[in-house]
Protein backbone atom coordinates (compact mmCIF):
# COMPACT_ATOMS: atom_id res chain seq x y z
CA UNK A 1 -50.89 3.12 131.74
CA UNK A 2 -54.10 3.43 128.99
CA UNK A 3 -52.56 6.14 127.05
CA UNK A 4 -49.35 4.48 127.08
CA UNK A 5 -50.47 1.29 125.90
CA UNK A 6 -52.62 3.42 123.31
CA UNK A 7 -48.83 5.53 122.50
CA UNK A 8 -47.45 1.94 121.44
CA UNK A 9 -50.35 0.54 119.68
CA UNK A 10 -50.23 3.53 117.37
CA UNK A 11 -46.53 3.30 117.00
CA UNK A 12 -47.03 -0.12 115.88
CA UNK A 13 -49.36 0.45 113.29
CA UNK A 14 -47.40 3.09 111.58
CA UNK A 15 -44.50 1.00 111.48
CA UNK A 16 -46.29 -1.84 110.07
CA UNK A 17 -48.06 0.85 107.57
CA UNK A 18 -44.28 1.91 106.93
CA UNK A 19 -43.08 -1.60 106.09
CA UNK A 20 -46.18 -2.59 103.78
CA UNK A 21 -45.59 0.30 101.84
CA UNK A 22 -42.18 -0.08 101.68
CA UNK A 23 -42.50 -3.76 100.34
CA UNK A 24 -44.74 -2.53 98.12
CA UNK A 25 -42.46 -0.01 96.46
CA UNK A 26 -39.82 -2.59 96.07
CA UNK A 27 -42.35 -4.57 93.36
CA UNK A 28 -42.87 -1.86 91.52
CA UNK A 29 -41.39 -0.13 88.30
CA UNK A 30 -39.84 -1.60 85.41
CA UNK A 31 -38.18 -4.87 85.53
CA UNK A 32 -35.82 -5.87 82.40
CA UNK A 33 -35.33 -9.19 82.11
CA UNK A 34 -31.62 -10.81 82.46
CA UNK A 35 -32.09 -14.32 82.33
CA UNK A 36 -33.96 -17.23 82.11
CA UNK A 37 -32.98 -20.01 83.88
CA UNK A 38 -34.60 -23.99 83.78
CA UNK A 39 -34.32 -26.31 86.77
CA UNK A 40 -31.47 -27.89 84.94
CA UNK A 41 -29.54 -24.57 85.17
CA UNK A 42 -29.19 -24.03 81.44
CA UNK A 43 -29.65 -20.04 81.41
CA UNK A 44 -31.07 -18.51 78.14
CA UNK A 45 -30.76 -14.71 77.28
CA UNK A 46 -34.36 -13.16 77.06
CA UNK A 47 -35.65 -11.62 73.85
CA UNK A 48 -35.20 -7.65 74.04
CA UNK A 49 -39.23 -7.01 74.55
CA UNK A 50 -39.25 -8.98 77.55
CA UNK A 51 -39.81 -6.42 80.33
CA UNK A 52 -41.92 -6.66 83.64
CA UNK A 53 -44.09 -3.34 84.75
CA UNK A 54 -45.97 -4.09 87.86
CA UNK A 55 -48.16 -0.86 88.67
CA UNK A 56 -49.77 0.24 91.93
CA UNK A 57 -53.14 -0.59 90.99
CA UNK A 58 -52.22 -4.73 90.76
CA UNK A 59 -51.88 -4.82 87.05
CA UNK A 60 -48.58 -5.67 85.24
CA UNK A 61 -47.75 -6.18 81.91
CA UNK A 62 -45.32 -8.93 80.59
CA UNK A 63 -44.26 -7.94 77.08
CA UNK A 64 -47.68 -8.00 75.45
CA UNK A 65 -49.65 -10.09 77.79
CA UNK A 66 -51.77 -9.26 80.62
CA UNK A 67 -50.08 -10.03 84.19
CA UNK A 68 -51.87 -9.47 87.38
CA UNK A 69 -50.99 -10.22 91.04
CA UNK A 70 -52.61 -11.03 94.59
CA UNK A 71 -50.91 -11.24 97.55
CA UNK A 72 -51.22 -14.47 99.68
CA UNK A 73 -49.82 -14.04 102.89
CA UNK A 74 -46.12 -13.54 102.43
CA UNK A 75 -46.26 -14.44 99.24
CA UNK A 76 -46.91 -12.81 95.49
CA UNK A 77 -48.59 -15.06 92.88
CA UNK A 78 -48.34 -13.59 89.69
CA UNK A 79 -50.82 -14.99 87.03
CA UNK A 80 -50.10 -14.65 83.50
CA UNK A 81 -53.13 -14.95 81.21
CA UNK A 82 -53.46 -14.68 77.42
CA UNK A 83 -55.37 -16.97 74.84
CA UNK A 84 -52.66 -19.89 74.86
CA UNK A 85 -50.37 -18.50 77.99
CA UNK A 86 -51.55 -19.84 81.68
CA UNK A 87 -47.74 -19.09 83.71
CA UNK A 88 -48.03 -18.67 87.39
CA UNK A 89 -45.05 -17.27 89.20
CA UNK A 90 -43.98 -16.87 92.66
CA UNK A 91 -41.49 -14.16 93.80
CA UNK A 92 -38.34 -15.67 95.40
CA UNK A 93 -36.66 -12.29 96.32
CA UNK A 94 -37.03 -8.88 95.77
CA UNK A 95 -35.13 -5.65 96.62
CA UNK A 96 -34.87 -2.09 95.37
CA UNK A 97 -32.53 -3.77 92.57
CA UNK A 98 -33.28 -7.47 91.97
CA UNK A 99 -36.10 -9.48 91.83
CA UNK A 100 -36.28 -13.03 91.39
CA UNK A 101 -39.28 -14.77 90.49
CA UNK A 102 -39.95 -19.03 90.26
CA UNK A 103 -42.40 -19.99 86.76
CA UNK A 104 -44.34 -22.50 88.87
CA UNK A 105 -45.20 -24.13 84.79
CA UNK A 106 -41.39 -24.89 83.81
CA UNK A 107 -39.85 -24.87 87.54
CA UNK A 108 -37.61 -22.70 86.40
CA UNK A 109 -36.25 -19.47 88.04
CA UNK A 110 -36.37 -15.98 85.74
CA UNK A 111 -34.29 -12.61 87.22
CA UNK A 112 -35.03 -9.11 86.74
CA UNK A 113 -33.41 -6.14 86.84
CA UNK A 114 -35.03 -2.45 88.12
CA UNK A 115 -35.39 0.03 85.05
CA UNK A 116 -36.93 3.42 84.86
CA UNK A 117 -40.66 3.32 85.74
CA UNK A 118 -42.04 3.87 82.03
CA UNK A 119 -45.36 6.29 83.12
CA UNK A 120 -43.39 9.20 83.55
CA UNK A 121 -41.52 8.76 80.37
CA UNK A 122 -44.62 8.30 78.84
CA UNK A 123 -46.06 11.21 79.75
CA UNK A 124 -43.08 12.93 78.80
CA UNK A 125 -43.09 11.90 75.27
CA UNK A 126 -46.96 12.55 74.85
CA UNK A 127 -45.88 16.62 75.94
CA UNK A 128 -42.87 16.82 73.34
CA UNK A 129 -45.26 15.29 70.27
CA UNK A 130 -47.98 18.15 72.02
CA UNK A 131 -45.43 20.43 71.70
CA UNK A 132 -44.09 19.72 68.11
CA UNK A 133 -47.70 19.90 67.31
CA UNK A 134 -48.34 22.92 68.03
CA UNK A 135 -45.59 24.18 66.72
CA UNK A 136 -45.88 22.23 63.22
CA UNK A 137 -49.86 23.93 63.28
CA UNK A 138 -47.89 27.38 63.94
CA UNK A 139 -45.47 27.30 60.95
CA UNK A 140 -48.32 26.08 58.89
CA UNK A 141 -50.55 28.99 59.90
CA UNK A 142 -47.52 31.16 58.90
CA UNK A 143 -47.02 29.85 55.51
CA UNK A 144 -50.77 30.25 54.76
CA UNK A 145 -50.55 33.82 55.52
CA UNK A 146 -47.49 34.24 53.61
CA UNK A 147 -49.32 32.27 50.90
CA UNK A 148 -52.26 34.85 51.50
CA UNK A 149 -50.73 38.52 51.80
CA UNK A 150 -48.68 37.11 48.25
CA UNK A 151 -51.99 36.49 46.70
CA UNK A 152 -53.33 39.65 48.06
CA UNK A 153 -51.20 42.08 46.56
CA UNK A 154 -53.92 42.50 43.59
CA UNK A 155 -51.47 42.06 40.14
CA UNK A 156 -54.08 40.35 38.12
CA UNK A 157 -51.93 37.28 37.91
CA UNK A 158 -52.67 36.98 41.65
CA UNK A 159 -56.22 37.37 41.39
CA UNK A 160 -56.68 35.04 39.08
CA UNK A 161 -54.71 32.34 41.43
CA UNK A 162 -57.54 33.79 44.37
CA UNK A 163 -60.20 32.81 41.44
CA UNK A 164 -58.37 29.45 40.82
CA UNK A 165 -58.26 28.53 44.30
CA UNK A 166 -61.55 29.13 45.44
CA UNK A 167 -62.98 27.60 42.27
CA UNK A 168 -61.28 24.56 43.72
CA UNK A 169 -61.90 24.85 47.01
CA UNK A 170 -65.52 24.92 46.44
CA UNK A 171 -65.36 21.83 44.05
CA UNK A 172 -63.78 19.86 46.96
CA UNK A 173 -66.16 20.91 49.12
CA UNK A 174 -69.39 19.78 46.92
CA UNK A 175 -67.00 16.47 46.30
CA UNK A 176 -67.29 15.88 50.03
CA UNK A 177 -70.73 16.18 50.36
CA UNK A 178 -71.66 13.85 47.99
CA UNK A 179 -69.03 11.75 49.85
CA UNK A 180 -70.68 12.60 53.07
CA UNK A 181 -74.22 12.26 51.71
CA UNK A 182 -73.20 8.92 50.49
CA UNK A 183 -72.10 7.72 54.21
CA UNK A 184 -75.17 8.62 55.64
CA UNK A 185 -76.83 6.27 53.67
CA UNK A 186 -75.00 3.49 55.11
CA UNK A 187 -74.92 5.27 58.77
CA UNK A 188 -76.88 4.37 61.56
CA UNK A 189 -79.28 1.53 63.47
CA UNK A 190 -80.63 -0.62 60.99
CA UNK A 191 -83.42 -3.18 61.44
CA UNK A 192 -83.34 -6.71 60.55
CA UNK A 193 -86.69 -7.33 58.54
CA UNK A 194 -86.33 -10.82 57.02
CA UNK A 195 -83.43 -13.13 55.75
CA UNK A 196 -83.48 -15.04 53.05
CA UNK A 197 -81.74 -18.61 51.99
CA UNK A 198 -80.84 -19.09 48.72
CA UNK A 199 -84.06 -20.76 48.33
CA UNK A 200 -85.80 -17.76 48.72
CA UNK A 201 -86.84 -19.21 52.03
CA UNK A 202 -87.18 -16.11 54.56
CA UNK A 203 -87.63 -16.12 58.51
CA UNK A 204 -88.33 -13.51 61.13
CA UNK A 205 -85.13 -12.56 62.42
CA UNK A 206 -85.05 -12.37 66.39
CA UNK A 207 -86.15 -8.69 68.26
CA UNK A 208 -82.61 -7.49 69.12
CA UNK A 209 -81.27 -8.02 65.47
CA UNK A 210 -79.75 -4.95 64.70
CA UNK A 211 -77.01 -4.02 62.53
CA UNK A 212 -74.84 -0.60 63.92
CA UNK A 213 -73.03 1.01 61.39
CA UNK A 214 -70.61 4.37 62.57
CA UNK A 215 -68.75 6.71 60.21
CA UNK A 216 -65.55 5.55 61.86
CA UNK A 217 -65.65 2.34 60.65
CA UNK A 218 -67.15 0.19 63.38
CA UNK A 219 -70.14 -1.40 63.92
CA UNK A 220 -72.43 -3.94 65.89
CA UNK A 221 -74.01 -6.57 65.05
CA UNK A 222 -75.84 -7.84 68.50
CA UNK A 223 -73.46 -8.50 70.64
CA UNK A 224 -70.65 -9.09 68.46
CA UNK A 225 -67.70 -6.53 66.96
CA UNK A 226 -68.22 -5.85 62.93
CA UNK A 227 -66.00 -3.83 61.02
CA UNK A 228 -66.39 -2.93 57.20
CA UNK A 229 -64.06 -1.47 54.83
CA UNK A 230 -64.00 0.48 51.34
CA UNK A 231 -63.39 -1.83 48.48
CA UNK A 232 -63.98 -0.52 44.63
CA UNK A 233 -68.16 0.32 45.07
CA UNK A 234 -68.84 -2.34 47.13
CA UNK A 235 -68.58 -1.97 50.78
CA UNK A 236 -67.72 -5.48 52.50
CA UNK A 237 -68.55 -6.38 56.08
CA UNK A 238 -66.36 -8.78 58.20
CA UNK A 239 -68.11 -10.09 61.47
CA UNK A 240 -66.34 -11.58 63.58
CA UNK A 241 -65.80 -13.47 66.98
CA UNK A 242 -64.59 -16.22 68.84
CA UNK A 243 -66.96 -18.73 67.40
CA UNK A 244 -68.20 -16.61 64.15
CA UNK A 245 -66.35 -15.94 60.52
CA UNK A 246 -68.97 -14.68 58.60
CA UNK A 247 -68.81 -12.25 55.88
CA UNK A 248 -71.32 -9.71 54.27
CA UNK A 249 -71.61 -7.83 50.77
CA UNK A 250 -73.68 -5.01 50.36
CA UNK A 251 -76.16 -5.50 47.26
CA UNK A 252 -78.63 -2.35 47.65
CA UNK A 253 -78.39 0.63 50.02
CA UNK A 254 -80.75 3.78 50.02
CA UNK A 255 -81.63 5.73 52.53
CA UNK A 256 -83.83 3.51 54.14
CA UNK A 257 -83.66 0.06 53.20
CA UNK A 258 -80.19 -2.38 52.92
CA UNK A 259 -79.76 -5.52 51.32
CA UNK A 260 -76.62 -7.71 52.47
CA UNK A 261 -75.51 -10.97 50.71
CA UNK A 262 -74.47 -13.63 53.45
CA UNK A 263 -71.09 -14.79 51.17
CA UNK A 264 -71.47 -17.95 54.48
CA UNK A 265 -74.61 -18.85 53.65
CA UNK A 266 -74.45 -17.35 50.39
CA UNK A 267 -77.92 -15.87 51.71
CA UNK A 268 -79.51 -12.57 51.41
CA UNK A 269 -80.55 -10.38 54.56
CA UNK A 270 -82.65 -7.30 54.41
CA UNK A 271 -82.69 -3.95 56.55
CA UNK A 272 -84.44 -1.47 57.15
CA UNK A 273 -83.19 2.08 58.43
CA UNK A 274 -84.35 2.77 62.45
């Protein structure tokens, strides 16, 4: 009597397992939106990026917001978050084909259609640009050594190309390294030493003050993202976040001190290399 209570137990769970899973499946892929309808009925034809991927992991994206989901019971909320977007939805019906969903905000019902689940595709794509990579790199490597054995066949008129070439080569390469010399001035963790009003008034600057420069063109400033760019001979820095707008100009850099200008406070601010 045990085992065959045990017998139906287990069969129980795996169908329950079997149905989860399967409701599961049924959310996800790539849904292209049909329609858009209000509680009044007026339907409205989506624009063409409007497309709903739900993935396993409980993310989604809606066009180019962030969408995630929880379940609740029978139910799927779906919360739609971006800086002026707060849309909650609730999923009406669903099948392998269809899904329906109700945007709680307008009270209006939006359908869906099933696409092609886009990872796949992706991943796809990213092995035919591999692939016509390496094959660009290969006829490239070709036509250098046609380029070569052509220069190698030792008329004079050829060796005097070799001559050219690595003439110019080499200049390039010293042109670099002043180029590269020059970013290393500017590279690396610099310490705040003083700032200055346009008063001449200077305070200490706080301990974690510290200005993070990288040769890719990104750096931190405390906490907060700050990105510079190449302008003429100046280099300008742009610091911003939510609450901040502020902009920088380099006056003086060496190799171990750097002198901003504040352009906000019209202030200057000193560094020195860490």
């Amino acid at each position: 009597m045990f085992e065959s209570m045990k017998k139906i137990v287990l069969v129980l769970i795996l169908f329950l397992f079997a149905v989860c899973k399967k409701k599961e499946e049924l959310i996800l892929g790539d849904w292209r939106k049909v329609k858009g309808c209000s509680d009044n009925g007026v339907c409205v034809s989506p624009e063409k990026g409007s497309h709903l991927l739900i993935l396993p992991d409980g993310f989604a994206k809606y066009d180019n917001f962030h969408l995630t989901y929880k379940m609740k019971e029978d139910d799927i909320n779906f919360n739609l978050a971006d800086l002026a977007f707060d849309l909650e939805y609730r999923i009406l019906k669903v099948n392998e084909k269809e899904l329906q969903l109700l945007n709680k905000k307008e009270d209006g019902i939006e359908y869906f259609e099933k696409g092609e689940f886009n990872e796949l595709q992706n991943e796809k794509e990213l092995e035919e640009i591999k692939h016509k990579k390496e094959e660009n790199q290969n006829e490239q490597k070709g036509i250098s050594d046609k380029e070569l054995q052509d220069l190698n066949k030792g008329s004079a008129k050829n060796k005097t190309q070799i001559s050219k070439s690595k003439k110019e080569k080499k200049q390039i390469q010293e042109e670099e390294e002043v180029v590269k010399k020059e970013e290393q001035l500017i590279l690396g963790d610099w310490r705040k030493v003083k700032k200055c009003s346009e008063k001449g008034e200077c305070v200490s600057p706080e301990k974690r003050n510290r200005l993070q420069i990288f040769p890719q063109g990104l750096a931190m400033y405390d906490t907060f993202h700050l990105t510079y760019k190449i302008q003429g001979d100046d280099i300008h820095f742009n610091l911003a976040d939510l609450a901040f707008d502020l902009e920088y100009k380099i006056l003086e850099v060496n190799g171990k001190e750097l002198r901003l200008l504040n352009k906000k406070t019209n202030g200057e601010e000193y560094f020195e290399k860490n």
